[in-house]
Protein backbone atom coordinates (compact mmCIF):
# COMPACT_ATOMS: atom_id res chain seq x y z
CA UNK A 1 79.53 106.19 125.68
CA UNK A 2 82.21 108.39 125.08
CA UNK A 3 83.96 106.39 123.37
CA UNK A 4 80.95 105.15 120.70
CA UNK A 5 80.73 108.50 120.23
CA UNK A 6 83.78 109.46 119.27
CA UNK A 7 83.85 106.26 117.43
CA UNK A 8 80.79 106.74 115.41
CA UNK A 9 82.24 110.38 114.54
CA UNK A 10 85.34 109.29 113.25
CA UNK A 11 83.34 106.69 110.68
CA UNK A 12 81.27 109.65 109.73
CA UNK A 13 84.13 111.99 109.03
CA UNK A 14 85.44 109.18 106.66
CA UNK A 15 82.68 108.32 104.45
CA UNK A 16 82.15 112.46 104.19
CA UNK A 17 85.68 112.35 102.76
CA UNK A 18 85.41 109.34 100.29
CA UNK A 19 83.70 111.31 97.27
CA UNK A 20 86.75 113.84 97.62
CA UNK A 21 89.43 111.34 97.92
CA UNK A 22 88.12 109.53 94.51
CA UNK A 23 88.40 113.27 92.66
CA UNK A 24 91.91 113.60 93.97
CA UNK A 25 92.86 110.09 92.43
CA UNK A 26 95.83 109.70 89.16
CA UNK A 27 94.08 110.19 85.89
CA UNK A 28 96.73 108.98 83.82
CA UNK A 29 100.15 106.89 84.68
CA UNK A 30 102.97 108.42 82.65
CA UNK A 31 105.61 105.79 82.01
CA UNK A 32 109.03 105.74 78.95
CA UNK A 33 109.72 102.72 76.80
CA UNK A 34 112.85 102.13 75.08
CA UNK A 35 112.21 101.46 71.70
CA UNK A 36 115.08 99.55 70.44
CA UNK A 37 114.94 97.71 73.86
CA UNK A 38 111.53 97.57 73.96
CA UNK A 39 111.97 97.71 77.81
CA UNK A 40 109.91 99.89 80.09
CA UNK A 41 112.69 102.25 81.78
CA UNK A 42 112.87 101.81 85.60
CA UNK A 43 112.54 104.68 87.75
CA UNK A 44 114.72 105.65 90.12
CA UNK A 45 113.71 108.08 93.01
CA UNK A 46 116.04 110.71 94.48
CA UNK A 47 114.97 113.61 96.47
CA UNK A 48 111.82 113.82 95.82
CA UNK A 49 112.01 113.10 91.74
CA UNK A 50 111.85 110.23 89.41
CA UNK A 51 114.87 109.82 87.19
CA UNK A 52 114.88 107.18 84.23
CA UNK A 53 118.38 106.18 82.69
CA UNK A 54 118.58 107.34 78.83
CA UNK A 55 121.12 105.77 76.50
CA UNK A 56 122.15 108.11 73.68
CA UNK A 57 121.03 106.99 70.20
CA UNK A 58 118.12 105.05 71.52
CA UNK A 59 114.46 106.07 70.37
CA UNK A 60 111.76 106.53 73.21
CA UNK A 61 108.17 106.61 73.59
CA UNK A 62 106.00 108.52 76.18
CA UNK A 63 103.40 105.42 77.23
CA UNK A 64 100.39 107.25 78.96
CA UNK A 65 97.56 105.24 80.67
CA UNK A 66 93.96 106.36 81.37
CA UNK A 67 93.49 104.95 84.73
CA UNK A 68 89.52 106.38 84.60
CA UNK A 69 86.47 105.19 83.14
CA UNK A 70 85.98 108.77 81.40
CA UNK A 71 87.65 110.11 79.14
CA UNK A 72 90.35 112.50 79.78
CA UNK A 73 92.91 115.10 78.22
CA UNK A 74 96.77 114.69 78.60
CA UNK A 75 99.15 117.55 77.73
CA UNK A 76 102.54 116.23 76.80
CA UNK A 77 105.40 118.03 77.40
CA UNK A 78 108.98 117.02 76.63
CA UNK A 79 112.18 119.19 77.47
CA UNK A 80 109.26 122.01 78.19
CA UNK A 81 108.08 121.72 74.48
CA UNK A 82 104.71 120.87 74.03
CA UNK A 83 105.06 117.54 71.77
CA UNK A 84 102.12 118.20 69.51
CA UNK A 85 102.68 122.13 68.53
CA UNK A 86 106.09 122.48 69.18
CA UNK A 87 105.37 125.96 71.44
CA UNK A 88 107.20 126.02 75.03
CA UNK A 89 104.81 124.11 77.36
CA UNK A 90 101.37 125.24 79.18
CA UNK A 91 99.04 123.14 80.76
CA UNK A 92 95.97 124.81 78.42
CA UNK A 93 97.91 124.10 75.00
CA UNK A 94 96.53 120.56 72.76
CA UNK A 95 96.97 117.58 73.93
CA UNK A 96 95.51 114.14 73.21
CA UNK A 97 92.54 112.61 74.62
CA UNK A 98 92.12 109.28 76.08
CA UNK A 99 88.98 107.25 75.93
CA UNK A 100 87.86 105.30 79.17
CA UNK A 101 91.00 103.26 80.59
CA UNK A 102 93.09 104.14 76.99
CA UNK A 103 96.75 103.10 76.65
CA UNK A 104 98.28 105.05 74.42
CA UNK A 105 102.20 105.89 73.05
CA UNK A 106 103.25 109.18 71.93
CA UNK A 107 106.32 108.39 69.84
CA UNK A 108 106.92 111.67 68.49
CA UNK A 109 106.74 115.23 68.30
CA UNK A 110 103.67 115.89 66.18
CA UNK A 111 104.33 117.00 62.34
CA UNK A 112 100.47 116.38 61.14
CA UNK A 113 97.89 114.03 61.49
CA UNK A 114 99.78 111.11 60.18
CA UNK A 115 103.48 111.64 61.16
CA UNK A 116 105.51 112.31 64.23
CA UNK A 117 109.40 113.04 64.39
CA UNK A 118 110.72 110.13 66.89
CA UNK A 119 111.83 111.32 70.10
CA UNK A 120 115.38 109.79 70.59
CA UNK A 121 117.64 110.34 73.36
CA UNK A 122 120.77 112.49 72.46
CA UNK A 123 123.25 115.39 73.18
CA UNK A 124 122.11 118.22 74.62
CA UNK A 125 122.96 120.46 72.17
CA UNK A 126 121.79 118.61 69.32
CA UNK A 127 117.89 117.97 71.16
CA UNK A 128 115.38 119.79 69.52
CA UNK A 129 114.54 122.17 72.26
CA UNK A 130 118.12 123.64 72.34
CA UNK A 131 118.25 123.65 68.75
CA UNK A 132 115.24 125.94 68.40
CA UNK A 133 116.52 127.75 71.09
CA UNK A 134 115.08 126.64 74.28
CA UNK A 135 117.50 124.94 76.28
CA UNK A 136 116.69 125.56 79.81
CA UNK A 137 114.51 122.76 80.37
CA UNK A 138 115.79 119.55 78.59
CA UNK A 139 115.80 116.65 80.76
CA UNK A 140 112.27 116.34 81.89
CA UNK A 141 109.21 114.28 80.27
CA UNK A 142 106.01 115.89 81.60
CA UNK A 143 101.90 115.21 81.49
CA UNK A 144 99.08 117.43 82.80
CA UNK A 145 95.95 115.95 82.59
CA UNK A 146 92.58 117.21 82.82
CA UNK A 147 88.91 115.52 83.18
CA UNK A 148 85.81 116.10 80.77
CA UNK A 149 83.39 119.00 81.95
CA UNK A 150 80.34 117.19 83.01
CA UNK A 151 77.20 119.22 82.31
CA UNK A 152 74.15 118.60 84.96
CA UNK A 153 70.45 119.67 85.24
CA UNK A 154 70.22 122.89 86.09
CA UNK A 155 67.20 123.96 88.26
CA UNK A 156 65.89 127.25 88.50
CA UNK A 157 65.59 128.56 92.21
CA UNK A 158 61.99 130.51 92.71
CA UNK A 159 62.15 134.24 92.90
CA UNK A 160 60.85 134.03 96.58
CA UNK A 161 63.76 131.28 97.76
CA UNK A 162 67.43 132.54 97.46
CA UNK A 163 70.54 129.53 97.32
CA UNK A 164 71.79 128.82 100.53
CA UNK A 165 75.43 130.09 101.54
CA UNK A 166 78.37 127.75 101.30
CA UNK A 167 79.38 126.49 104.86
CA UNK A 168 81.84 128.31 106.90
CA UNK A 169 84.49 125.72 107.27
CA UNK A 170 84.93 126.11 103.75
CA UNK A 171 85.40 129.70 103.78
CA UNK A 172 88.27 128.52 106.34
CA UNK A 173 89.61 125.89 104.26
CA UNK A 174 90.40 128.38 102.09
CA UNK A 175 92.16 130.60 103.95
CA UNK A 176 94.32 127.62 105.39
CA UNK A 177 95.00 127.03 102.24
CA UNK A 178 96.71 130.37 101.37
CA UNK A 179 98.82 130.48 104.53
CA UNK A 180 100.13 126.99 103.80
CA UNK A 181 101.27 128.47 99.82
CA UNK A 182 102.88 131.16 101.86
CA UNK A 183 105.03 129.03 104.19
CA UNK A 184 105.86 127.10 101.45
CA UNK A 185 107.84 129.74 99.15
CA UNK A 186 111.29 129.77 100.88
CA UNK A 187 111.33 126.00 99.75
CA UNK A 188 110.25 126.43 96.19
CA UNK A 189 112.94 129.56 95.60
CA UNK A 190 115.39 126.74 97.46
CA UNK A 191 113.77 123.85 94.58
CA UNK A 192 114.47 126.30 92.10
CA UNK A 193 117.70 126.69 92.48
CA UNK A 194 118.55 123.03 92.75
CA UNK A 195 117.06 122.75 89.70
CA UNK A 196 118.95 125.61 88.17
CA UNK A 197 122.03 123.74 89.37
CA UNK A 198 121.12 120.26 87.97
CA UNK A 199 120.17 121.63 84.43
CA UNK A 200 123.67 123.03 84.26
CA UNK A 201 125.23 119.53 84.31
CA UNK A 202 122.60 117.82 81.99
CA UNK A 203 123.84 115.78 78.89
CA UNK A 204 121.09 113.87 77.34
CA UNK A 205 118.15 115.84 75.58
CA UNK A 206 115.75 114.81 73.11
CA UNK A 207 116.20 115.29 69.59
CA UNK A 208 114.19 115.73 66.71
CA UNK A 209 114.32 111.80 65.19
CA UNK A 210 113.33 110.59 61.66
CA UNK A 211 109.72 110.34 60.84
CA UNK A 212 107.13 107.69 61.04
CA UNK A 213 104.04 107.12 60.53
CA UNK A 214 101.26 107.71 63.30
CA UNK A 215 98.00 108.60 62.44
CA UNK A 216 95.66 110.83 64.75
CA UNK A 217 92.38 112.57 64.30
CA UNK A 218 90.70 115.87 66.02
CA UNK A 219 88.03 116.15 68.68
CA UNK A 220 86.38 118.60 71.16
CA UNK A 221 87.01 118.41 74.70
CA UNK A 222 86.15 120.86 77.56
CA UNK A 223 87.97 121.02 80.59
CA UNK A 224 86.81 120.86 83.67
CA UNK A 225 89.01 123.48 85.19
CA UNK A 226 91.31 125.13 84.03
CA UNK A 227 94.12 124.09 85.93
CA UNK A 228 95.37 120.02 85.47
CA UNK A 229 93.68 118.04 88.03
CA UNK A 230 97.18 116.15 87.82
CA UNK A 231 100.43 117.01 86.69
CA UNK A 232 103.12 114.13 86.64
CA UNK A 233 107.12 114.89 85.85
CA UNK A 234 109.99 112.06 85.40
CA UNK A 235 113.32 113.40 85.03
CA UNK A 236 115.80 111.89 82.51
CA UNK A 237 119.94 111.62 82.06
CA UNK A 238 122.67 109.94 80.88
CA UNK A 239 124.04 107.34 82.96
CA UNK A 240 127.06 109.09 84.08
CA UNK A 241 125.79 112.14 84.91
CA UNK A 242 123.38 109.96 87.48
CA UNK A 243 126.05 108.47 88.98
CA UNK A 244 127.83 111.83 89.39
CA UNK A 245 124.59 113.49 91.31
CA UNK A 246 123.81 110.36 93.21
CA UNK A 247 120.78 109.14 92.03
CA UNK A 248 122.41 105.84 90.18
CA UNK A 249 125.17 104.12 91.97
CA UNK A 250 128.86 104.01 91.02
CA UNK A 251 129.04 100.75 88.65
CA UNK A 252 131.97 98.21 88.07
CA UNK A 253 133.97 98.82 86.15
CA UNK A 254 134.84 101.95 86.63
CA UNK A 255 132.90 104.61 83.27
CA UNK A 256 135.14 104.87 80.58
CA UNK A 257 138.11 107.90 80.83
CA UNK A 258 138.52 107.12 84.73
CA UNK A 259 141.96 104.64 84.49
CA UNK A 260 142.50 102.13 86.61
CA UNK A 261 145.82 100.96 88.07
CA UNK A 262 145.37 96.87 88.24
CA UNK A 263 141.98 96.80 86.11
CA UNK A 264 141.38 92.67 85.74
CA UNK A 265 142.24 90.91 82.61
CA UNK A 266 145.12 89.38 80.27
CA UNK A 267 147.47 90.99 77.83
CA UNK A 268 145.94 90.00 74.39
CA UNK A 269 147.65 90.27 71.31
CA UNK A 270 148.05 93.06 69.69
């Protein structure tokens, strides 16, 4: 009996969690396509990123996915520039919204409602955010996503019957909650710097390409909450400077400016 029991608990404590698992699920798959290869760019993780390999001169889109049946809101950011106003990213800036299960490409940073400036992989010093002064975060492509406030029938408790309290484990939920985000600050200030480290050695940005044509409109949309319900990242280089922090392997032959003493080949003429 003990064992039904314990059984029958453990099936109980699963269904209870299924309506919060499907909240917690992606809203929108972030993905880069190579223009002039027209090639989705692989992904490659490394400690805990996603790094794609960028070839300078090459234009780029941001593909974004609505993996919902509702509609939702995606905030780009690229280099930690918001791609539609051109401000230094935050989650509760404009973004664009997605209809139900929406594929979209964002091409460009945003000039007006029918043109974008194509994003194109290049120097760092010659990508828009370090030519408007803003270098310190070129080298990542990022999304936060929010759902669509949902507004339900509201019923009006009688004078004589007062709302129940929320249950106590919740109360302790919460505070498990805080003493986790407290453990978990000597690793960010150690993420941090890693990241400070990594920047310093970056050499692909995104610049500020010709225009094209790409028309959008304006619409209302409430958030849920104001923080993201998901925020995605993917990490970007050139291929050398992979290779040189580990994430890509060393490739034959050897990157050009490293000589070789017996490289293979015949003498042509001159």
């Amino acid at each position: 009996m003990n064992r039904l029991t314990a059984s029958l608990l453990m099936l109980l404590l699963a269904l209870s969690a299924l309506p919060g698992c499907a909240r917690a699920q992606a809203l929108v798959d972030l993905q880069v396509l190579d223009l002039d290869r027209q090639q989705t760019l692989p992904r490659h993780p490394h400690r805990g990123r996603d790094y794609i390999e960028g070839q300078p001169g090459h234009r780029y889109a941001v593909v974004l996915q609505n993996l919902t049946g509702e509609r939702v809101l995606a905030v780009v950011s690229v280099d930690g520039v918001n791609a539609i106003s051109g401000q230094t990213a935050g989650s509760q800036q404009s973004g664009y919204v997605l209809g139900p299960w929406q594929r979209m490409e964002v091409r460009g940073w945003r000039k007006n409602l029918s043109e974008v400036a194509e994003f194109q992989f290049t120097s760092l010093g010659d990508s828009y955010a370090a030519r408007t002064g803003r270098p310190g975060n070129v080298g990542v492509i990022g999304v936060a996503a929010f759902r669509e406030r949902r507004y339900e029938p509201r019923y009006d408790y009688p004078a004589d019957v007062a709302p129940s309290a929320p249950p106590a484990p919740m109360a302790r939920a919460q505070g498990g909650a805080s003493a986790d985000a407290a453990a978990a600050a000597p690793a960010m200030e150690n993420r941090y710097r890693r990241e400070s480290e990594l920047a310093s050695r970056q050499q692909l940005g995104t610049g500020h390409g010709q225009r094209r044509w790409d028309a959008a409109t304006t619409t209302s949309f409430e958030r849920e909450s104001s923080r993201p319900n998901q925020v995605s990242s993917v990490w970007y280089d050139a291929t050398d400077a992979l290779v040189a922090r580990g994430v890509l392997p060393r490739r034959w032959p050897a990157p050009y400016g490293t000589p070789e003493a017996f490289p293979i080949g015949f003498a042509p003429d001159p």
